[in-house]
C-alpha atoms as a PDB file:
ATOM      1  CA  UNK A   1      -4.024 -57.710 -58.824  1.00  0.00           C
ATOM      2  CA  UNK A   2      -3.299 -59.233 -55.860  1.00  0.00           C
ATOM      3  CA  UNK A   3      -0.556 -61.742 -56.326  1.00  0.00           C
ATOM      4  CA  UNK A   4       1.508 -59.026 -58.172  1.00  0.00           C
ATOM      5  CA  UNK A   5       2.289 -57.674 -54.748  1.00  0.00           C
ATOM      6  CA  UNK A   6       2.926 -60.980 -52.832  1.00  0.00           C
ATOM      7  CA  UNK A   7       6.554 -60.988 -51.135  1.00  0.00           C
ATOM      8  CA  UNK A   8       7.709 -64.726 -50.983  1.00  0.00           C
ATOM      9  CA  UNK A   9      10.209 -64.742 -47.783  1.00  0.00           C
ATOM     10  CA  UNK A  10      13.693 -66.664 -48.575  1.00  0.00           C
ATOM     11  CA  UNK A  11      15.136 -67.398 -45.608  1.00  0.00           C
ATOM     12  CA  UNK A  12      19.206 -68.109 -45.865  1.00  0.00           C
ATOM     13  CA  UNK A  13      19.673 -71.544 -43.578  1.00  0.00           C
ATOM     14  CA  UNK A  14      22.040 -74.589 -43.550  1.00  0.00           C
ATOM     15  CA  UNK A  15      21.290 -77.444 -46.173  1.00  0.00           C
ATOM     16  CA  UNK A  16      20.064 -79.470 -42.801  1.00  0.00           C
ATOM     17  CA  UNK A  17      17.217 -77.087 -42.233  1.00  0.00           C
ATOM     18  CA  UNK A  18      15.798 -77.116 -45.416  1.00  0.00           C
ATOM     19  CA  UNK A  19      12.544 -74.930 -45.354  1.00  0.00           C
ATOM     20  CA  UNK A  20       9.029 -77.383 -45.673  1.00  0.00           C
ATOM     21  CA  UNK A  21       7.340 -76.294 -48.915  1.00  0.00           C
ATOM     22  CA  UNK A  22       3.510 -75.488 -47.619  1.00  0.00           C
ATOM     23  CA  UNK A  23       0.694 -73.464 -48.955  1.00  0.00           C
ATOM     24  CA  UNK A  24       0.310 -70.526 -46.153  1.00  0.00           C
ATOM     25  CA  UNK A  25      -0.063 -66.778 -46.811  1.00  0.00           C
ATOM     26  CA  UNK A  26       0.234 -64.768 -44.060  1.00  0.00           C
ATOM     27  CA  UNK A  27      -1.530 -61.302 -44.730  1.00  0.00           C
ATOM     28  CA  UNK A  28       0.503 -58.945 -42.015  1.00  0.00           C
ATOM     29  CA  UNK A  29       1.728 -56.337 -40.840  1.00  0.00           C
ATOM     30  CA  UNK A  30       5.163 -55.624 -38.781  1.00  0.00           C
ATOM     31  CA  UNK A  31       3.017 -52.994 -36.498  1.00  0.00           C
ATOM     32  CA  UNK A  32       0.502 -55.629 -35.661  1.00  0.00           C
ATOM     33  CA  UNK A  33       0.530 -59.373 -33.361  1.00  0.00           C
ATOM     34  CA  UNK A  34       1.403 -60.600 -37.089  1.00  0.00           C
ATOM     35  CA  UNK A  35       5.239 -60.970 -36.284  1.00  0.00           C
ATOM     36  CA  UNK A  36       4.151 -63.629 -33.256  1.00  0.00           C
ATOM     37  CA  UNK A  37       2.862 -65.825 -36.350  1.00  0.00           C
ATOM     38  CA  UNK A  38       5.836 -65.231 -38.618  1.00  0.00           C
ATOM     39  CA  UNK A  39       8.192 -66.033 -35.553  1.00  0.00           C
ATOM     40  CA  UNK A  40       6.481 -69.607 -35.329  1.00  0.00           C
ATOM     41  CA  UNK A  41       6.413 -70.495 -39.077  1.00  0.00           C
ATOM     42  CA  UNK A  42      10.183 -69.448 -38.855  1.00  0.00           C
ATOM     43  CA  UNK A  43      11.204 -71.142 -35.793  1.00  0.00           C
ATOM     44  CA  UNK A  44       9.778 -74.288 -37.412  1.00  0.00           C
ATOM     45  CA  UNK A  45      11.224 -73.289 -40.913  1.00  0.00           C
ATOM     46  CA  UNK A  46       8.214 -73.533 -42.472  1.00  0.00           C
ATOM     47  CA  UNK A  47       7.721 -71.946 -46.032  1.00  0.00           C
ATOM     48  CA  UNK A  48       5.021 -68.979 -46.494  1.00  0.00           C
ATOM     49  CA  UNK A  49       4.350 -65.972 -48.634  1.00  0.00           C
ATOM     50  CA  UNK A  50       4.155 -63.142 -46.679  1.00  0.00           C
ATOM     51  CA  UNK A  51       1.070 -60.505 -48.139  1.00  0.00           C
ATOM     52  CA  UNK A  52       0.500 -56.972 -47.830  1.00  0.00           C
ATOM     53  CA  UNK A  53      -2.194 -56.246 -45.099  1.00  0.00           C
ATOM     54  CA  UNK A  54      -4.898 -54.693 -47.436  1.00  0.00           C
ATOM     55  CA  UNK A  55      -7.400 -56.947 -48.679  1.00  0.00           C
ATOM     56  CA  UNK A  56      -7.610 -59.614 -46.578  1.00  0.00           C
ATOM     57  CA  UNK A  57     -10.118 -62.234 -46.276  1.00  0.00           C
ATOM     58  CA  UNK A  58     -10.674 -61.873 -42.254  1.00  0.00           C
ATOM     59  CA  UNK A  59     -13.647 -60.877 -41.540  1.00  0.00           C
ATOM     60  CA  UNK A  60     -12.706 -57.919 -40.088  1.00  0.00           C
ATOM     61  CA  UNK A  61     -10.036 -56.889 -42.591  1.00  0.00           C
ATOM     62  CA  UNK A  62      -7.900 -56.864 -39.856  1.00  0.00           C
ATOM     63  CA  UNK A  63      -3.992 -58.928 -39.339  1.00  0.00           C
ATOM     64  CA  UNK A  64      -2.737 -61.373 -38.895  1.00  0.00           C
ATOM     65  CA  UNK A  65      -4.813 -63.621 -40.972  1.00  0.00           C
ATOM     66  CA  UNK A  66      -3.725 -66.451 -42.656  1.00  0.00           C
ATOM     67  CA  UNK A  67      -4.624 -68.896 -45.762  1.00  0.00           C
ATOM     68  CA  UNK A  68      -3.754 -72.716 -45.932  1.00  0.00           C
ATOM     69  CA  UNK A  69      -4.234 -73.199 -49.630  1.00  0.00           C
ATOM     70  CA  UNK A  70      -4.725 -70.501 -52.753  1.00  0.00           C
ATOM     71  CA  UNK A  71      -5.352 -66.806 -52.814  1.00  0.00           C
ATOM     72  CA  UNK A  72      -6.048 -66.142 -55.804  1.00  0.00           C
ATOM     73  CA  UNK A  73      -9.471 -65.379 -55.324  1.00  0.00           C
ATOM     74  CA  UNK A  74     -10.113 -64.169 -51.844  1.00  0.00           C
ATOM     75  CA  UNK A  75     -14.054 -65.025 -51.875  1.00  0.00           C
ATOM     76  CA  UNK A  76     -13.151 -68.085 -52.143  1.00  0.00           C
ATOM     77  CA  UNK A  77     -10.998 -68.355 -49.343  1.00  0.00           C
ATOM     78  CA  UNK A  78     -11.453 -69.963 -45.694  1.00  0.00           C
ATOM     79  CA  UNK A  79      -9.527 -67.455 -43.463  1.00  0.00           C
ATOM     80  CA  UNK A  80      -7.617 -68.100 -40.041  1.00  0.00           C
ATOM     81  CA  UNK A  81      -7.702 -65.752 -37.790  1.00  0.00           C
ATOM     82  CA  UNK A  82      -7.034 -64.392 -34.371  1.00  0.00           C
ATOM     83  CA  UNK A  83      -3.713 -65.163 -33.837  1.00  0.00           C
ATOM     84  CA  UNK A  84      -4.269 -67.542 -30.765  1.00  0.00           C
ATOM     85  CA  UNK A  85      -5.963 -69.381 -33.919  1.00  0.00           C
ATOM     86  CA  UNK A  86      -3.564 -69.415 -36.335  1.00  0.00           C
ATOM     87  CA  UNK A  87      -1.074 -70.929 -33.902  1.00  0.00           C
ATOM     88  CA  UNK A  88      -2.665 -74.129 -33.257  1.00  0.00           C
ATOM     89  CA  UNK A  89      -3.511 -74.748 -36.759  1.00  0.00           C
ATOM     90  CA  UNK A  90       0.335 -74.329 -37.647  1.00  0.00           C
ATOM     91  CA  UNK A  91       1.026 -76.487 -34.405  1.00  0.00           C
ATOM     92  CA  UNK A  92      -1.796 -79.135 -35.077  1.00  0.00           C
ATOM     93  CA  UNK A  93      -1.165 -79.451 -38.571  1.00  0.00           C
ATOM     94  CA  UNK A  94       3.064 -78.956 -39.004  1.00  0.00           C
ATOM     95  CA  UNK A  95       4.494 -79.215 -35.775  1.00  0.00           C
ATOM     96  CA  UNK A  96       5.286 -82.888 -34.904  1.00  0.00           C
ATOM     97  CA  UNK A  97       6.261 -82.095 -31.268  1.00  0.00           C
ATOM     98  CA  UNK A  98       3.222 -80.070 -30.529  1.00  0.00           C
ATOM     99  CA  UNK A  99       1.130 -81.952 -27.868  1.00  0.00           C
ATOM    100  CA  UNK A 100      -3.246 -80.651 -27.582  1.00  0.00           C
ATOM    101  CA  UNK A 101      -2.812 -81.560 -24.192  1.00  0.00           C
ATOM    102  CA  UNK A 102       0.598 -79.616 -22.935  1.00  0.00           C
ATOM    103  CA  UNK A 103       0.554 -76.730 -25.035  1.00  0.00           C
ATOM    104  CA  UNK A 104      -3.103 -74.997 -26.051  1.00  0.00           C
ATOM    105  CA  UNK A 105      -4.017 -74.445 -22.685  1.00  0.00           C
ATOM    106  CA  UNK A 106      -1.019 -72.082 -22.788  1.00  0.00           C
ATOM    107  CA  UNK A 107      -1.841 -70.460 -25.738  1.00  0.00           C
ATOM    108  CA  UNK A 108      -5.390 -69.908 -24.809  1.00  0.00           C
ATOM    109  CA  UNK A 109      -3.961 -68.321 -21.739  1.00  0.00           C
ATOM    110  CA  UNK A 110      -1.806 -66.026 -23.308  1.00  0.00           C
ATOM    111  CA  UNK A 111      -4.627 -64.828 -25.423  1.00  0.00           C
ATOM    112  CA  UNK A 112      -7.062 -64.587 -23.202  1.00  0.00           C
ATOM    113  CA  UNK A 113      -5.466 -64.126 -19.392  1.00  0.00           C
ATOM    114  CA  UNK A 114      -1.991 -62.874 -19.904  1.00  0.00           C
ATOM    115  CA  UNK A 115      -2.924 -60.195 -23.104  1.00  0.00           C
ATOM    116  CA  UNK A 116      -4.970 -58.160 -20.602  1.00  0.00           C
ATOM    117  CA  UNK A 117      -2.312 -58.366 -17.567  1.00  0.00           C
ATOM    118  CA  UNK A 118      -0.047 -56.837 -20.767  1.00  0.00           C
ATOM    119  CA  UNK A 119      -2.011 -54.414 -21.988  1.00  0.00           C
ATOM    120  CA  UNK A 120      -4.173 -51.731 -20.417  1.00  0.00           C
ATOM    121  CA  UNK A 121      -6.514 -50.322 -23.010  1.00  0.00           C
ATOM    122  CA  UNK A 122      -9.422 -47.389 -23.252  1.00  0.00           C
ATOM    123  CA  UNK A 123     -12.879 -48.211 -24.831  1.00  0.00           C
ATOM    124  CA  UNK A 124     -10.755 -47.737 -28.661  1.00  0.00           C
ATOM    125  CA  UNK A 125      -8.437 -50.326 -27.434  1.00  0.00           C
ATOM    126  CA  UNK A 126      -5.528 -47.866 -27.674  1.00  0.00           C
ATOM    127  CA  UNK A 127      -2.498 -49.035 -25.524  1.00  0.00           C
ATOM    128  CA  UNK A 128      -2.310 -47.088 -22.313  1.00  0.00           C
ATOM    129  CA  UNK A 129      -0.148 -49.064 -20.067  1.00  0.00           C
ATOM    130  CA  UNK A 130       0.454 -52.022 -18.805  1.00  0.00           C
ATOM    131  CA  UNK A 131      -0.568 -54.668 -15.478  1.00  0.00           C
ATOM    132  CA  UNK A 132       2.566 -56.676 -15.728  1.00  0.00           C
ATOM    133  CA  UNK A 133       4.267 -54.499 -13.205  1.00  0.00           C
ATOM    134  CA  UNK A 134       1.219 -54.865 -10.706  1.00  0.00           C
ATOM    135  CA  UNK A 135       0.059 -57.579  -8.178  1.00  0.00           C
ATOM    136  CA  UNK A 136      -0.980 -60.588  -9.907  1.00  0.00           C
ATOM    137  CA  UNK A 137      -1.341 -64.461  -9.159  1.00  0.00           C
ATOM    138  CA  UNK A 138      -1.327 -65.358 -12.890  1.00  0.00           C
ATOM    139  CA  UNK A 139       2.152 -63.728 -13.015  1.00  0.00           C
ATOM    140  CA  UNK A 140       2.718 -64.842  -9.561  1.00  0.00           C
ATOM    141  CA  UNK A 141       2.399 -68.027 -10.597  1.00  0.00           C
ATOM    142  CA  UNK A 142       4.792 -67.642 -13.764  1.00  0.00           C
ATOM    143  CA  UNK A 143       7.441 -66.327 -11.724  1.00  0.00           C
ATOM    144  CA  UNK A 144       7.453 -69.256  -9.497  1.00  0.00           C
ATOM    145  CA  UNK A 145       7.368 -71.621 -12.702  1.00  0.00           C
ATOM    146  CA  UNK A 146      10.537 -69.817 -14.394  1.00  0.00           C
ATOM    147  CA  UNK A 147      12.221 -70.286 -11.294  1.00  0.00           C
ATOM    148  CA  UNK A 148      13.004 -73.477 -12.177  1.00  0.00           C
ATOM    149  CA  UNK A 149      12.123 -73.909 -15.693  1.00  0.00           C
ATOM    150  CA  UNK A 150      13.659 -72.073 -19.133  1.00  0.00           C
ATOM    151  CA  UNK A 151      10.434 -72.701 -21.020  1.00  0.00           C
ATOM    152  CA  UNK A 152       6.762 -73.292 -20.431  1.00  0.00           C
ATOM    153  CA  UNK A 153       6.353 -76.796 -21.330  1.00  0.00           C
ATOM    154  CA  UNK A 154       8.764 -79.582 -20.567  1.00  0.00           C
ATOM    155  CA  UNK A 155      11.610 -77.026 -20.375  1.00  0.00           C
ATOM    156  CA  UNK A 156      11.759 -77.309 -23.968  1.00  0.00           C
ATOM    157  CA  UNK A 157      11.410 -74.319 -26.505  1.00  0.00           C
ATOM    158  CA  UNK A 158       7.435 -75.083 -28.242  1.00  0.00           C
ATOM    159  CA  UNK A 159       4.324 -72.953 -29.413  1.00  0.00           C
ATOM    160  CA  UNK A 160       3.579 -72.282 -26.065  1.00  0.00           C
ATOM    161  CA  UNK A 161       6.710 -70.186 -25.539  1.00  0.00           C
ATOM    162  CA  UNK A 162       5.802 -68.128 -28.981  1.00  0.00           C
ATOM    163  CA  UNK A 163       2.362 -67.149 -27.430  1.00  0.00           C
ATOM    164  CA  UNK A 164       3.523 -66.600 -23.837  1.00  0.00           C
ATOM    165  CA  UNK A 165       6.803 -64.487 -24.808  1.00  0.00           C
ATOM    166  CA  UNK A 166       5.434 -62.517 -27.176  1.00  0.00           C
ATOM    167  CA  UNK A 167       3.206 -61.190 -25.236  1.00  0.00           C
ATOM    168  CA  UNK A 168       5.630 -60.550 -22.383  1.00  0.00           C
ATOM    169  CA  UNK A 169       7.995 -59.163 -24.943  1.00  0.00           C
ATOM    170  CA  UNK A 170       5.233 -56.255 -26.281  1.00  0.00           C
ATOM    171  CA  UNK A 171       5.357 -54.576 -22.689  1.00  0.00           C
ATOM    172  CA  UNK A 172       8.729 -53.246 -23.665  1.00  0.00           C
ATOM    173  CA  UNK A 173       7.754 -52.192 -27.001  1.00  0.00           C
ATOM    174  CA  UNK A 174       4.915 -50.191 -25.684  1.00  0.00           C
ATOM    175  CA  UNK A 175       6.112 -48.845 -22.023  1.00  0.00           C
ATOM    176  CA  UNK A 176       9.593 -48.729 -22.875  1.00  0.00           C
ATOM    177  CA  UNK A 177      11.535 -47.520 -19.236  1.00  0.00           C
ATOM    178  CA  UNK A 178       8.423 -46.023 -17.787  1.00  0.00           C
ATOM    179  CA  UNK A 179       7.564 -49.524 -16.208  1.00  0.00           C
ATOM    180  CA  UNK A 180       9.437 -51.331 -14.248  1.00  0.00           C
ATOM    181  CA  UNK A 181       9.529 -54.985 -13.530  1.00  0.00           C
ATOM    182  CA  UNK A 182      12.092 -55.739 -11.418  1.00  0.00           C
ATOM    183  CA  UNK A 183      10.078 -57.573  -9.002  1.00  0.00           C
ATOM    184  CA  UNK A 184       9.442 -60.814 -11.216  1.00  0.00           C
ATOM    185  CA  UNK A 185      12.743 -61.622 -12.095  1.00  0.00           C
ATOM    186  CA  UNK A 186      12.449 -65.073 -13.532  1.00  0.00           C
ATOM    187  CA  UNK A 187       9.486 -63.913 -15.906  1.00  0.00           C
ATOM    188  CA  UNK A 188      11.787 -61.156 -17.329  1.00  0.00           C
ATOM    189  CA  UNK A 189      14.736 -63.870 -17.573  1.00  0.00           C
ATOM    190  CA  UNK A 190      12.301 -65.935 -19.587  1.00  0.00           C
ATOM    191  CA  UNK A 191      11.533 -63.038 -22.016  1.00  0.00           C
ATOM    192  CA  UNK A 192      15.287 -61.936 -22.303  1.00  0.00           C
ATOM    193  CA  UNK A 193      16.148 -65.630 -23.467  1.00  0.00           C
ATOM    194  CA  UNK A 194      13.247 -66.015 -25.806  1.00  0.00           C
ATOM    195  CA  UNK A 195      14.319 -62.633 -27.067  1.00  0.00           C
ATOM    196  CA  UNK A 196      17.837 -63.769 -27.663  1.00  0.00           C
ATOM    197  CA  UNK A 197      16.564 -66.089 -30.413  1.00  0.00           C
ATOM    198  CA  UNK A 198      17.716 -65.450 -34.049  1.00  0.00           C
ATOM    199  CA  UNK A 199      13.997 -66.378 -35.588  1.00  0.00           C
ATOM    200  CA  UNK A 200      12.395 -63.504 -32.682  1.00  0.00           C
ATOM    201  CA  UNK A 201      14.782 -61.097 -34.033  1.00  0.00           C
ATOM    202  CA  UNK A 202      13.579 -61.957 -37.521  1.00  0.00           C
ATOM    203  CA  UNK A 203      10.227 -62.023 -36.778  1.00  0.00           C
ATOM    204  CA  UNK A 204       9.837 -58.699 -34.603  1.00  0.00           C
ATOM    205  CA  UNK A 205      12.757 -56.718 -35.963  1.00  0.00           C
ATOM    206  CA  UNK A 206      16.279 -56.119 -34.494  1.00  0.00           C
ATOM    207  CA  UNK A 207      14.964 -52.925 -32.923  1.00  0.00           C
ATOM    208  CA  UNK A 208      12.668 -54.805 -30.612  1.00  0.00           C
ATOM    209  CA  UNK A 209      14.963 -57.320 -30.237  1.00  0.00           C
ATOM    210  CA  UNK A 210      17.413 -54.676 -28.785  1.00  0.00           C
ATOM    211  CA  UNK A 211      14.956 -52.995 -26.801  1.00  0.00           C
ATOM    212  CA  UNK A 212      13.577 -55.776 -25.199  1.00  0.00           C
ATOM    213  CA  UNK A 213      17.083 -57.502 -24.319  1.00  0.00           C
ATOM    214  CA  UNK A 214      18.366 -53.682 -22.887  1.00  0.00           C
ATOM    215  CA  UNK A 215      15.112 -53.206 -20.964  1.00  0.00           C
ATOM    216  CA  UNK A 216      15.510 -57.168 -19.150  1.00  0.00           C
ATOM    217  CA  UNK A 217      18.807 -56.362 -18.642  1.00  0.00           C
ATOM    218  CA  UNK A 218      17.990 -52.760 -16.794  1.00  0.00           C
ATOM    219  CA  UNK A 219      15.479 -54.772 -14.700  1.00  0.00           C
ATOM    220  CA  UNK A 220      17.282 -57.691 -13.588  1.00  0.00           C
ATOM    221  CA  UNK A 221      20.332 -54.643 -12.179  1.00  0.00           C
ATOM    222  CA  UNK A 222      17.657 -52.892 -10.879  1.00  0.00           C
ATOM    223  CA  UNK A 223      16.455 -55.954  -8.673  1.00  0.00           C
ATOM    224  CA  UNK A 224      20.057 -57.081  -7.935  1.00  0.00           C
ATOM    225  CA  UNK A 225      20.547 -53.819  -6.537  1.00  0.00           C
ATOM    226  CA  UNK A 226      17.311 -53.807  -4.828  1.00  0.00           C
ATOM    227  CA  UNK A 227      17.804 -57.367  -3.638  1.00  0.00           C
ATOM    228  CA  UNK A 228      15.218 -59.649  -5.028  1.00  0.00           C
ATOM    229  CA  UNK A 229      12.301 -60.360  -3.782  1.00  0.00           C
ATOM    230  CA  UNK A 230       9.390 -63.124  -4.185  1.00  0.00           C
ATOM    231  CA  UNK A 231       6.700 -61.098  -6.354  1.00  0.00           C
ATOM    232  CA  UNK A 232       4.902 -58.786  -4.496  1.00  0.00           C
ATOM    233  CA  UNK A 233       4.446 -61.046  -1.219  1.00  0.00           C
ATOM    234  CA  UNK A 234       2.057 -63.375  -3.133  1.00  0.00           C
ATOM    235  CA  UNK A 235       3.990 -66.217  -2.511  1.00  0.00           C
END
């Protein structure tokens, strides 16, 4: 029976930040782009029951997906999915800052521009490496933004931050030291200080937290001892 292995997450915060009672169920997984979801509904302090990843009603049977209403019979559901997705229907429908304008673009981007720049795949989409570290003018760009910015959109932390950073923030997890990324300094800056949040380390784990905050901090000695350059000439 499904509900018998439903895990309601209490979260421990100050009597001002009272968690909003909703309906969601996030079906996830920790070793999945479900964490980038749970990092939003937390930074927001949204309520949700967190689910096991097996059944879900995506279409795929795949994670994150997630249900605004009832699970108890999972025919009946209407699944959101593809995480992209489930983003702007938390921002549209619980976020009151969240602006269709300012900050969709940007998570459109990071799910369909940035996530291959992240991640080089084979045919099985296994993980192989990583573009970050090559010559880009989406990145390009970035770096010249968080040169004079702390977040994406109106310097202020939003949804578009969750999507961009947590994409950034994988390369780490899946690369580790054998990458390098020295070269766009304000970019890894910008994923160090989204890192550094308490609801990231929630959301991802303290293990990636520490990875990712010892790996920005390797590459930002690295370029100060290189002396730091504009990004690979591009600008």
């Amino acid at each position: 029976m499904l509900m018998a292995h439903v895990i309601v997450l209490v979260l421990a915060l100050p009597a001002s930040h009272a968690l909003v009672e909703t309906s969601l169920h996030l079906f996830g997984t920790q070793g999945s782009r479900s964490p980038l979801v749970n990092w939003y509904l937390d930074e927001l302090d949204l309520s949700y029951t967190q689910l096991p990843p097996r059944p879900t009603p995506h279409p795929f049977n795949q994670v994150p997906c997630l249900v605004d209403g009832p699970v108890d019979d999972l025919a009946a559901c209407t699944p959101i999915w593809e995480s992209g997705a489930i983003l702007l229907h938390i921002a549209t429908k619980y976020d009151p800052n969240y602006s269709l304008e300012k900050h969709a673009p940007w998570v459109v981007f990071a799910n369909s521009a940035l996530d291959p720049i992240c991640f080089r795949e084979d045919s099985n989409g296994r993980v192989l490496g990583t573009n970050l570290d090559k010559p880009n003018k989406k990145v390009a760009v970035l770096e010249e933004m968080l040169g004079s910015c702390n977040f994406i959109v109106d310097d202020t932390f939003s949804v578009a931050d969750v999507a961009v950073a947590s994409y950034l923030n994988y390369v780490p997890l899946f690369n580790g030291d054998s990458v390098t990324l020295r070269e766009i300094p304000n970019v890894v800056r910008y994923m160090e200080r989204c890192a550094e949040r308490d609801k990231f380390g929630a959301a991802f784990g303290p293990q990636h937290q520490n990875m990712v905050r010892a790996l920005c901090g390797k590459w930002l000695a690295e370029g100060k001892a290189g002396g730091e350059k504009k990004m690979f000439g591009l600008f």
